[in-house]
N, C-alpha and C. Protein backbone atom coordinates (compact mmCIF):
# COMPACT_ATOMS: atom_id res chain seq x y z
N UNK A 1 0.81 -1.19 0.00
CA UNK A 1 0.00 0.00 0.00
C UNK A 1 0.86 1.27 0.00
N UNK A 2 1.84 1.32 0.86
CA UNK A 2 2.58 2.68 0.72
C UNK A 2 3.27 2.71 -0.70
N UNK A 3 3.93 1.74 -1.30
CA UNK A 3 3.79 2.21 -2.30
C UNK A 3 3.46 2.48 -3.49
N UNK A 4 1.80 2.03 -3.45
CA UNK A 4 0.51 2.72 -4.63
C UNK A 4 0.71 4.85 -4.15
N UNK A 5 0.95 4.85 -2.45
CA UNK A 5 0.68 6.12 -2.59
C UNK A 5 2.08 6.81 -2.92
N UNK A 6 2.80 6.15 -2.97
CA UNK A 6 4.11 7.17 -3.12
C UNK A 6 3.97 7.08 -5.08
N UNK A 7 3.67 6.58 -5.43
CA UNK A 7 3.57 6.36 -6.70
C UNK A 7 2.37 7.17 -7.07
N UNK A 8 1.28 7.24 -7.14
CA UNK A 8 0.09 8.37 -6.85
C UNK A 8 0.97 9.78 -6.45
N UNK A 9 1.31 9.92 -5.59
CA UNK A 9 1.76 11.09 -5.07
C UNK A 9 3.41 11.63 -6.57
N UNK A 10 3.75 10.42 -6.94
CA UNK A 10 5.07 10.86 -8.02
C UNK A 10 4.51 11.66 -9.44
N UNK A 11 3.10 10.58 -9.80
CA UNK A 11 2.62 10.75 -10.74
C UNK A 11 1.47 11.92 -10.89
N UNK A 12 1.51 12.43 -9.81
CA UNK A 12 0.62 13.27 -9.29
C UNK A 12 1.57 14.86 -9.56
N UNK A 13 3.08 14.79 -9.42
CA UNK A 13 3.90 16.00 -9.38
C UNK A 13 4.32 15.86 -10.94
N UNK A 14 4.47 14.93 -11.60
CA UNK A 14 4.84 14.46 -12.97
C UNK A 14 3.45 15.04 -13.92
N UNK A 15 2.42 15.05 -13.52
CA UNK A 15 0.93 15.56 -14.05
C UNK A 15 0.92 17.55 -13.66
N UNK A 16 1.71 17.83 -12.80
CA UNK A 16 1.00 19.19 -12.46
C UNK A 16 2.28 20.07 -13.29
N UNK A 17 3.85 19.28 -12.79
CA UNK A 17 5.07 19.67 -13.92
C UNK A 17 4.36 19.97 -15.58
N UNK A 18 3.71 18.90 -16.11
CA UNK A 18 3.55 18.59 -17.21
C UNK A 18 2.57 19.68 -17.58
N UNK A 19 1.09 19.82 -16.62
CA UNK A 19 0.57 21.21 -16.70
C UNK A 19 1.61 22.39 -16.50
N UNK A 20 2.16 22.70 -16.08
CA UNK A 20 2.94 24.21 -15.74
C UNK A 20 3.60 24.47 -17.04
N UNK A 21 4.50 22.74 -17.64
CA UNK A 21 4.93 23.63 -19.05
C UNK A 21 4.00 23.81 -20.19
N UNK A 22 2.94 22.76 -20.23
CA UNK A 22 1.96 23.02 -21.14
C UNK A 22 1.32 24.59 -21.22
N UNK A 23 1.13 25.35 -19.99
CA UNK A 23 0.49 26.18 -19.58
C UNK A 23 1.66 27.31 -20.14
N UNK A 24 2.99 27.33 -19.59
CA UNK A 24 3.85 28.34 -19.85
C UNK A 24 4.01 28.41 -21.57
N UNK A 25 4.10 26.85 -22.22
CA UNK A 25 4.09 26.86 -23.65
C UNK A 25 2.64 27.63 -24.10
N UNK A 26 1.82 27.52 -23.82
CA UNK A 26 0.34 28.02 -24.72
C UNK A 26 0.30 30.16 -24.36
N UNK A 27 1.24 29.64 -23.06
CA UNK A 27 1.52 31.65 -22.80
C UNK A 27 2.78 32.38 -23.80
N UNK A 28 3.39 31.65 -24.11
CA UNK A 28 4.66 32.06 -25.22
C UNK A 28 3.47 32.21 -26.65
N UNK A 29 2.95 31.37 -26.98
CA UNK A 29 2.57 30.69 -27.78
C UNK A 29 1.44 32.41 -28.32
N UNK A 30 1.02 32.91 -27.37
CA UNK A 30 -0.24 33.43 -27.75
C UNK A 30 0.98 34.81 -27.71
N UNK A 31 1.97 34.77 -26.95
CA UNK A 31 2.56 36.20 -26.65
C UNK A 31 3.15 36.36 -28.24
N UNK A 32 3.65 35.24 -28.73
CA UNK A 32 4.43 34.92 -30.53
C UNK A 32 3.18 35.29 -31.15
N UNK A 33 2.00 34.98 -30.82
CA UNK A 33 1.00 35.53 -31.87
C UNK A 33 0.64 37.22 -31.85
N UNK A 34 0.54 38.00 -30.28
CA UNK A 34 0.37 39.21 -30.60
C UNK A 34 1.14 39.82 -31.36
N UNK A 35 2.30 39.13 -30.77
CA UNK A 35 3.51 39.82 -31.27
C UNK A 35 3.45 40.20 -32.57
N UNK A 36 3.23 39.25 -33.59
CA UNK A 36 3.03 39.22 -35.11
C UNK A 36 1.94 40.03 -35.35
N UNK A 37 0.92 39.95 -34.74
CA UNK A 37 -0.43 40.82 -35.02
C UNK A 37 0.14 42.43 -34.76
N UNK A 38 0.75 42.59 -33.37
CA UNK A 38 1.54 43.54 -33.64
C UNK A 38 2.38 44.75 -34.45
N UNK A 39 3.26 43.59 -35.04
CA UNK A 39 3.79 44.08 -36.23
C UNK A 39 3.41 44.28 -37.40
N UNK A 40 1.85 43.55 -38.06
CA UNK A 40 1.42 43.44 -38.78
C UNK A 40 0.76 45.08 -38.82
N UNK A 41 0.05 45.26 -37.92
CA UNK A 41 -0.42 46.47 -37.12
C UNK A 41 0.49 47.76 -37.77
N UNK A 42 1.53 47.26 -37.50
CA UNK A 42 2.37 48.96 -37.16
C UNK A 42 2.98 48.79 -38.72
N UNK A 43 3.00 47.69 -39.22
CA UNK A 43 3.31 48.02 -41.14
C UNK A 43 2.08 48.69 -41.59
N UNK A 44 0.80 48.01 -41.49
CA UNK A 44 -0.37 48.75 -42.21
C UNK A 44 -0.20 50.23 -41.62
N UNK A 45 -0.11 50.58 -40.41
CA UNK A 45 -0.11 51.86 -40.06
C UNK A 45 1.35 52.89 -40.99
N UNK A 46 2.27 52.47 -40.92
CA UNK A 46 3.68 52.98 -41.42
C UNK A 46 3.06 52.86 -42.72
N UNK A 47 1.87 51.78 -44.07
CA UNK A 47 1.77 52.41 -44.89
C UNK A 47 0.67 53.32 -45.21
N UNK A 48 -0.48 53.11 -44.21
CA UNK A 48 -1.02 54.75 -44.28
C UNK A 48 -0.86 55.60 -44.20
N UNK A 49 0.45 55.47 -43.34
CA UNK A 49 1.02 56.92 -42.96
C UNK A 49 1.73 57.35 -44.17
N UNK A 50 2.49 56.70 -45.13
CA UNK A 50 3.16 57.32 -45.78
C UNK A 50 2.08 57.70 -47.25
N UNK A 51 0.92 56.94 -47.43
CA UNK A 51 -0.08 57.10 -48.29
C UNK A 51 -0.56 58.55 -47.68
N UNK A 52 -0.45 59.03 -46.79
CA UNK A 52 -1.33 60.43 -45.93
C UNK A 52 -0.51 60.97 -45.91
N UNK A 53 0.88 61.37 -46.04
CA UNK A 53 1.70 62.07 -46.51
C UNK A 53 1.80 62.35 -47.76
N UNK A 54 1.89 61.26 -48.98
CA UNK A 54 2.02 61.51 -50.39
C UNK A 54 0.76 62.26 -50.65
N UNK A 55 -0.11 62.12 -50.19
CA UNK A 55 -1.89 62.77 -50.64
C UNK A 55 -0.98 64.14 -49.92
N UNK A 56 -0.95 64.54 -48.88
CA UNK A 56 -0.51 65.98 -48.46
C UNK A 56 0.23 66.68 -48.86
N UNK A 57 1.18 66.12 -49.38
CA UNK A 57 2.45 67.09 -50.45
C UNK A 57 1.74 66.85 -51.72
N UNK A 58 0.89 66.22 -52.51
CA UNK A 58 0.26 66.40 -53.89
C UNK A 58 -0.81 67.48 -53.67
N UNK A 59 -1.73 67.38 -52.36
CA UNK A 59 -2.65 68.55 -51.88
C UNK A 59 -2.08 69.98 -52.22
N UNK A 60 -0.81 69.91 -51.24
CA UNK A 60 -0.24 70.97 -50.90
C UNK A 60 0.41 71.51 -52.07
N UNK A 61 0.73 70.69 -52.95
CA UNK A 61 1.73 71.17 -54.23
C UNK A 61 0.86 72.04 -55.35
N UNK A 62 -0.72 71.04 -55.35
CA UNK A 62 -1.86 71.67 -56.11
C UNK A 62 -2.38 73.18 -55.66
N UNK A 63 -2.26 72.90 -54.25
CA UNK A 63 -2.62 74.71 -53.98
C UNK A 63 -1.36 75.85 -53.89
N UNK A 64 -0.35 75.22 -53.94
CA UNK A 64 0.61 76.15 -54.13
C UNK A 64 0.98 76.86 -55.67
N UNK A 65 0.73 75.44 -56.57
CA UNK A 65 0.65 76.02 -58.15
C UNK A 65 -0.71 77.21 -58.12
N UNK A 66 -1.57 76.93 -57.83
CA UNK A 66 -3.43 77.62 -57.76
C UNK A 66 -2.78 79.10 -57.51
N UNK A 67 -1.91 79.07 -55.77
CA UNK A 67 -1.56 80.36 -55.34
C UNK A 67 -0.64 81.21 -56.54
N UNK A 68 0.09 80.28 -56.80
CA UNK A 68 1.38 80.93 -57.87
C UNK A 68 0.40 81.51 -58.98
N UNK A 69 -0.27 80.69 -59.20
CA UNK A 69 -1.09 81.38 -60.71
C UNK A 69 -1.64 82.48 -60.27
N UNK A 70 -2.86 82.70 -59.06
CA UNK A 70 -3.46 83.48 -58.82
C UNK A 70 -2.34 85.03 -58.45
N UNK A 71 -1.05 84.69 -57.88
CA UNK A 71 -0.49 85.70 -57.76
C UNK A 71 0.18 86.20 -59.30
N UNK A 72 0.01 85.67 -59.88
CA UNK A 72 0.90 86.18 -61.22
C UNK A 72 -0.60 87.06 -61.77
N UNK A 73 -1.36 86.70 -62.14
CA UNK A 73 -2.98 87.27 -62.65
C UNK A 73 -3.04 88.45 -61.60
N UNK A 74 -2.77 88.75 -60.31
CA UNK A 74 -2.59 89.83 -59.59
C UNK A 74 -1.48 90.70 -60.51
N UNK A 75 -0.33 90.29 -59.95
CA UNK A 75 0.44 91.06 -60.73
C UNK A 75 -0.13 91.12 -62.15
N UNK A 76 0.31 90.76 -62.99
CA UNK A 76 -0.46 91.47 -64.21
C UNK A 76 -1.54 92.47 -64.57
N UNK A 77 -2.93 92.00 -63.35
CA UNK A 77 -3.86 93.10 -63.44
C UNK A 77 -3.03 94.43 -62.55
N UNK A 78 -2.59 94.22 -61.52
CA UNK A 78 -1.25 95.43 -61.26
C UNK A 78 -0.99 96.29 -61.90
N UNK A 79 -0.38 96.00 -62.87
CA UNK A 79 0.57 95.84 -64.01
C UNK A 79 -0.36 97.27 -65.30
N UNK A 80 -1.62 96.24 -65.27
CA UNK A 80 -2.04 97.07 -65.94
C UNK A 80 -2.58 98.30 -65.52
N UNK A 81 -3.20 98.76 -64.48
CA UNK A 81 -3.62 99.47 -63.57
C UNK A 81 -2.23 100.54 -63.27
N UNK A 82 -1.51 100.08 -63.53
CA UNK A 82 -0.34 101.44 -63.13
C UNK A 82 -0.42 101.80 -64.38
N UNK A 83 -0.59 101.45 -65.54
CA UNK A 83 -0.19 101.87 -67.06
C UNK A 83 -1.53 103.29 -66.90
């Protein structure tokens, strides 16, 4: 009889070991998955960001030609107005 329980009691620390790494493996396991979701994350973001930049300097370039024109049509009507 004592030793069914020492054997119970071995197989008993051999079962809870076996949970702790199962348990620590499925916690790596999910931390390797944010991780990737993560990164996946911050590429889509790094390429919106640079898509929301290229739209802002094409924005910005379109109203700066608009301004340039509109200031030249100033000057000119200027231009004529002093004559």
């Amino acid at each position: 009889m004592e030793l069914h329980g020492l054997w119970l009691i071995f197989r008993s620390k051999q079962r809870k070991k076996k949970r702790l790494e199962r348990e620590k493996q499925e916690k790596w396991e999910a931390q390797r998955k944010m991780n990737v979701n993560a990164s996946k994350v911050f590429e889509e973001m790094a390429a919106v960001t640079t898509v929301m930049e290229d739209m802002r300097q094409k924005s910005f370039s379109t109203v700066n030609q608009g301004t340039q024109g509109q200031d030249s049509n100033r000057n000119q009507t200027d231009m004529g107005r002093e004559r």
